[in-house]
Protein backbone atom coordinates (compact mmCIF):
# COMPACT_ATOMS: atom_id res chain seq x y z
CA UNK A 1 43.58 15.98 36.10
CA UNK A 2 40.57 13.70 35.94
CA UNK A 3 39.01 12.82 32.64
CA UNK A 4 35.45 13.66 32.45
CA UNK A 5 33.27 10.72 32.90
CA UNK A 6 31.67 11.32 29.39
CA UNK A 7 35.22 11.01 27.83
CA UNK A 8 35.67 7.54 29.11
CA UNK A 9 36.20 4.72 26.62
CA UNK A 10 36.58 1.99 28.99
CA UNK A 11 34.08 0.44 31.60
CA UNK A 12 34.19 2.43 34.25
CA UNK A 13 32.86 1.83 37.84
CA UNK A 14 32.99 4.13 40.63
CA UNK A 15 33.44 2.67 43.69
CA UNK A 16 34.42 3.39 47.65
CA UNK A 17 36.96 1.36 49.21
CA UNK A 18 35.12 -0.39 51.68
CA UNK A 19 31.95 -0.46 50.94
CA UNK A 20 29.09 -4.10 50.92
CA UNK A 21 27.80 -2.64 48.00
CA UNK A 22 30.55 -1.51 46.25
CA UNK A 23 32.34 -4.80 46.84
CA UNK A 24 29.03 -6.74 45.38
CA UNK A 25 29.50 -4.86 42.50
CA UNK A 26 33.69 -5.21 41.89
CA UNK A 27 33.10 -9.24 42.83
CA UNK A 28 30.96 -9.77 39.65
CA UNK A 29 33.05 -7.82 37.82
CA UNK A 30 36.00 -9.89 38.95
CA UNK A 31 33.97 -13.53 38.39
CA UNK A 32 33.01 -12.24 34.70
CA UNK A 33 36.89 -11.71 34.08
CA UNK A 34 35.89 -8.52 32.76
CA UNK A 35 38.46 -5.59 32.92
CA UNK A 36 37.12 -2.01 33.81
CA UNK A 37 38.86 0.98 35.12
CA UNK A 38 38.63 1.65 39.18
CA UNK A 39 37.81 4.89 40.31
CA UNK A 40 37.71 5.25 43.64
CA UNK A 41 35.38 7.50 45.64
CA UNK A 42 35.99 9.07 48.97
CA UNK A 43 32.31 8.40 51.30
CA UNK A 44 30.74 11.41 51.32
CA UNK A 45 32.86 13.87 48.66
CA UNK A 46 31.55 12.60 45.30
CA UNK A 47 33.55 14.02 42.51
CA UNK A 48 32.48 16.47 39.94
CA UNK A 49 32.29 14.11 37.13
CA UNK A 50 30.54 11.46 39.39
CA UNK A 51 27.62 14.15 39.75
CA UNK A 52 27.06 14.88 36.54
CA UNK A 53 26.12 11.26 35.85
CA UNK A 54 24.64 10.39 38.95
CA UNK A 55 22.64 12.99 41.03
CA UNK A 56 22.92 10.76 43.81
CA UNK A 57 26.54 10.50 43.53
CA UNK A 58 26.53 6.82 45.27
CA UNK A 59 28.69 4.27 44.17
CA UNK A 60 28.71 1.90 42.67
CA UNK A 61 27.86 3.54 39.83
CA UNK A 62 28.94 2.13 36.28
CA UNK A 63 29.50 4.04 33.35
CA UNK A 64 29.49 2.40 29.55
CA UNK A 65 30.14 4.31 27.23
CA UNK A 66 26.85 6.46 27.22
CA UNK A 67 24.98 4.21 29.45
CA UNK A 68 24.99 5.16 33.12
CA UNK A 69 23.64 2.76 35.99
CA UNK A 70 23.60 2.84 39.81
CA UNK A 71 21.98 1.05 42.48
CA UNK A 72 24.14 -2.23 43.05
CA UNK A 73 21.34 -4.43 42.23
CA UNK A 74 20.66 -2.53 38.43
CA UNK A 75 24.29 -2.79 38.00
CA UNK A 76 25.23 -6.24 39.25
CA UNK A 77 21.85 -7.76 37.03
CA UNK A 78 23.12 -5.54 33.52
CA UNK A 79 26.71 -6.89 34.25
CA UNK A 80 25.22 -10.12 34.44
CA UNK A 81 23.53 -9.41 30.98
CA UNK A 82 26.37 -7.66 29.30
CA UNK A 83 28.89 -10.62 30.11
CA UNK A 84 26.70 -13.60 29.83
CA UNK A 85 29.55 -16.28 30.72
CA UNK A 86 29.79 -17.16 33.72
CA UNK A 87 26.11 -16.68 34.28
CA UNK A 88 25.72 -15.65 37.64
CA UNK A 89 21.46 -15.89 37.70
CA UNK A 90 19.80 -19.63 37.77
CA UNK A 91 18.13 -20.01 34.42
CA UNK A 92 14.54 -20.92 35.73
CA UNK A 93 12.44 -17.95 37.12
CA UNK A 94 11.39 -19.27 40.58
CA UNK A 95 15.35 -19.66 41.85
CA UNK A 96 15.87 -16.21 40.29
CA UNK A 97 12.80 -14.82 42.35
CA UNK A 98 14.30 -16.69 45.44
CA UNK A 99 17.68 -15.09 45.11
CA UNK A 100 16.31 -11.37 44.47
CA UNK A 101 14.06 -11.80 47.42
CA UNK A 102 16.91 -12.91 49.41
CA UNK A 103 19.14 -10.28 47.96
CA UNK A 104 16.45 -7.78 49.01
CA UNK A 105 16.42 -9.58 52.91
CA UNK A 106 19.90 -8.84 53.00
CA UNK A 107 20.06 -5.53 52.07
CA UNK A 108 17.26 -4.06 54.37
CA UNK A 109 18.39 -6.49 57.56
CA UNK A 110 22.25 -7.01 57.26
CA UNK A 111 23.35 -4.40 56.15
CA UNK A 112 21.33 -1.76 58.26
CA UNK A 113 23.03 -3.05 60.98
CA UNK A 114 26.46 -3.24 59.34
CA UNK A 115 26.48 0.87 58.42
CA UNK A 116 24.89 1.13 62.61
CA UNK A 117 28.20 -0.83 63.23
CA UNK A 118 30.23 1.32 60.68
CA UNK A 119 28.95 4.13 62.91
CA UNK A 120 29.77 3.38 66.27
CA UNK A 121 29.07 4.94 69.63
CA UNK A 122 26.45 2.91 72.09
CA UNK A 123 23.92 1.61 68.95
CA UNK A 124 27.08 -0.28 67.78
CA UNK A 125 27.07 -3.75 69.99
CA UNK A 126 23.23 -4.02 69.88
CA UNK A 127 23.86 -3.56 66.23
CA UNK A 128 26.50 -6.66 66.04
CA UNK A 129 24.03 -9.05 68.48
CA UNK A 130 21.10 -8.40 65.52
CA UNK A 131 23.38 -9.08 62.94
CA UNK A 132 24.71 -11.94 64.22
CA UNK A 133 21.67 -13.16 64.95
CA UNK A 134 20.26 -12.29 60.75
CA UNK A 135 22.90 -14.58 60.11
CA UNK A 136 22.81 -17.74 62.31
CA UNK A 137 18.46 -17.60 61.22
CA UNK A 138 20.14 -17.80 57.90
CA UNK A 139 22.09 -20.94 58.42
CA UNK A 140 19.76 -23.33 56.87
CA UNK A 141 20.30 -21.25 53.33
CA UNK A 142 23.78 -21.81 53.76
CA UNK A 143 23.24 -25.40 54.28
CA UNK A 144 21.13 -26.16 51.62
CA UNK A 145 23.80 -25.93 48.36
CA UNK A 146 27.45 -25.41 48.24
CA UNK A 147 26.79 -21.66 47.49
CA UNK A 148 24.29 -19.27 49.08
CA UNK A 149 20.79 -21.08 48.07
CA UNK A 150 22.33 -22.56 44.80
CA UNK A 151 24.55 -24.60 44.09
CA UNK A 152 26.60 -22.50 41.65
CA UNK A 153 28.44 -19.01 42.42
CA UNK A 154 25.43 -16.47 42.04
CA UNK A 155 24.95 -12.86 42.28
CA UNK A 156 23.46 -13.46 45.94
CA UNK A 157 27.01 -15.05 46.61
CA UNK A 158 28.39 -11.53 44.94
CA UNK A 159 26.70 -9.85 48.39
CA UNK A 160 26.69 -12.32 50.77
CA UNK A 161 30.53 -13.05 50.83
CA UNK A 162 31.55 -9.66 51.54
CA UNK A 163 29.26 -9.06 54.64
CA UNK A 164 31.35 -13.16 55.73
CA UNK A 165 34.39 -11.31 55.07
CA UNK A 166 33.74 -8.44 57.17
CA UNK A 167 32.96 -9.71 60.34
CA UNK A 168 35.88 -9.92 62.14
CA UNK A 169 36.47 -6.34 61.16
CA UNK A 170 33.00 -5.48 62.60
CA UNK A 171 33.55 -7.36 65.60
CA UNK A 172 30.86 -10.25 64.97
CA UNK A 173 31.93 -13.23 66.03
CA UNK A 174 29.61 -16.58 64.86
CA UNK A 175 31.27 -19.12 67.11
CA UNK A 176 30.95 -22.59 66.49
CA UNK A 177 27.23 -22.30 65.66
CA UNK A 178 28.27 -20.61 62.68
CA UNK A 179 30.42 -22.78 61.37
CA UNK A 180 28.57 -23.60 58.12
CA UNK A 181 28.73 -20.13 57.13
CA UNK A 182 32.65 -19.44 57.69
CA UNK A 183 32.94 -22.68 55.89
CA UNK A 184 31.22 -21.13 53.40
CA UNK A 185 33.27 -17.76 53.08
CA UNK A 186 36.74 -19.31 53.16
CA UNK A 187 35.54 -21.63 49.80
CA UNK A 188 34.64 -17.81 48.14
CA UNK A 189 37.48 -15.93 49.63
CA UNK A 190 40.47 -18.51 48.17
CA UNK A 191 39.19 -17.87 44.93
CA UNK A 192 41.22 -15.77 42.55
CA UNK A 193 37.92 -13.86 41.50
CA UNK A 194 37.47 -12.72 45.12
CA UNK A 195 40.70 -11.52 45.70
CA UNK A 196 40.85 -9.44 42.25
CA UNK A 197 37.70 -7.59 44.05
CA UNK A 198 39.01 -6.08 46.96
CA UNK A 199 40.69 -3.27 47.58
CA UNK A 200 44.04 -2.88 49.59
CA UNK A 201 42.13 -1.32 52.63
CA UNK A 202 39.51 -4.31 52.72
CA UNK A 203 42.55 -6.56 52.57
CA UNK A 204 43.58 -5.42 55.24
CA UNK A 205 40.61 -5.99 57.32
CA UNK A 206 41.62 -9.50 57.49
CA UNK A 207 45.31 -10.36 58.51
């Protein structure tokens, strides 16, 4: 039997398997150090104790103790709050602005196309030439630092690296114009933080 969400003690985030923004979420989690319990979700059959906190029922959601959150970007920024060290934010505002509007630029062109890939059926392939194309526009970002427009791990990294890791799985291949940006996801994915994120089914999306 499942406990009931309000009976948790721990820090609790619900999460699919192989979801961007699910990942986003379990990477921060995994660069603060900060231990949590795992539940995952199945897409589409939210459980019972999921709905009662979140109407929605989308994940990620985080639950602690009586506080509630959802939407990746509310719960990436209060994890980034609650568990100050390593920050994961720039301290001054206008690199903080830069990053959110990024973060936003992301999730309205990238991603679109990654759940039209998800999807398949004839939409797919025009689908992986966009989002090919988002990225290789996005190439001088990943020139300018050693991270995504900073050059410290940031919460933009946090989304960025697990759309890098999935292409292969999509079927989106850079070639050697994009370069710079698998040079940039292999320097993410050898860390131990990014490893502790993912599941065993978005291991396996790799070999």
């Amino acid at each position: 039997m499942v406990p009931s969400a309000r009976s948790r003690t721990a820090l609790t985030l619900y999460t699919t398997a192989d979801d961007v923004q699910s990942h986003r979420a379990r990477l921060v989690l995994a660069a603060k150090g900060v231990a949590y319990e795992r539940v995952l979700v199945e897409p589409g059959k939210p459980p019972e104790d999921l709905l009662d906190l979140n109407p929605y029922g989308s994940t990620p959601t985080l639950v602690d103790r009586d506080l509630t959150l959802y939407d990746a970007s509310v719960v990436c920024e209060y994890l980034d709050e609650r568990y100050p060290h390593p920050p994961l934010m720039p301290i001054d505002p206008l690199s903080r602005a830069r990053l959110r509007v990024a973060a936003v630029r992301i999730e309205k062109d990238w991603l679109t196309e990654v759940d039209v890939i998800r999807a398949g059926g004839r939409t797919a392939d025009p689908a992986r030439k966009r989002l090919r194309a988002h990225l290789l526009a996005a190439l001088p970002l990943f020139k300018a630092a050693r991270f995504f427009l900073n050059p410290e791990m940031s919460l933009a990294d946090c989304l960025v690296a697990p759309v890098v890791w999935r292409l292969p799985w999509l079927g989106v291949d850079l070639g050697r114009e994009g370069k710079p940006i698998l040079d940039y996801g292999e320097r993410l994915f050898h860390s131990q933080g990014f490893s502790r994120s993912m599941t065993e089914q978005e291991k396996a999306m790799r070999p």
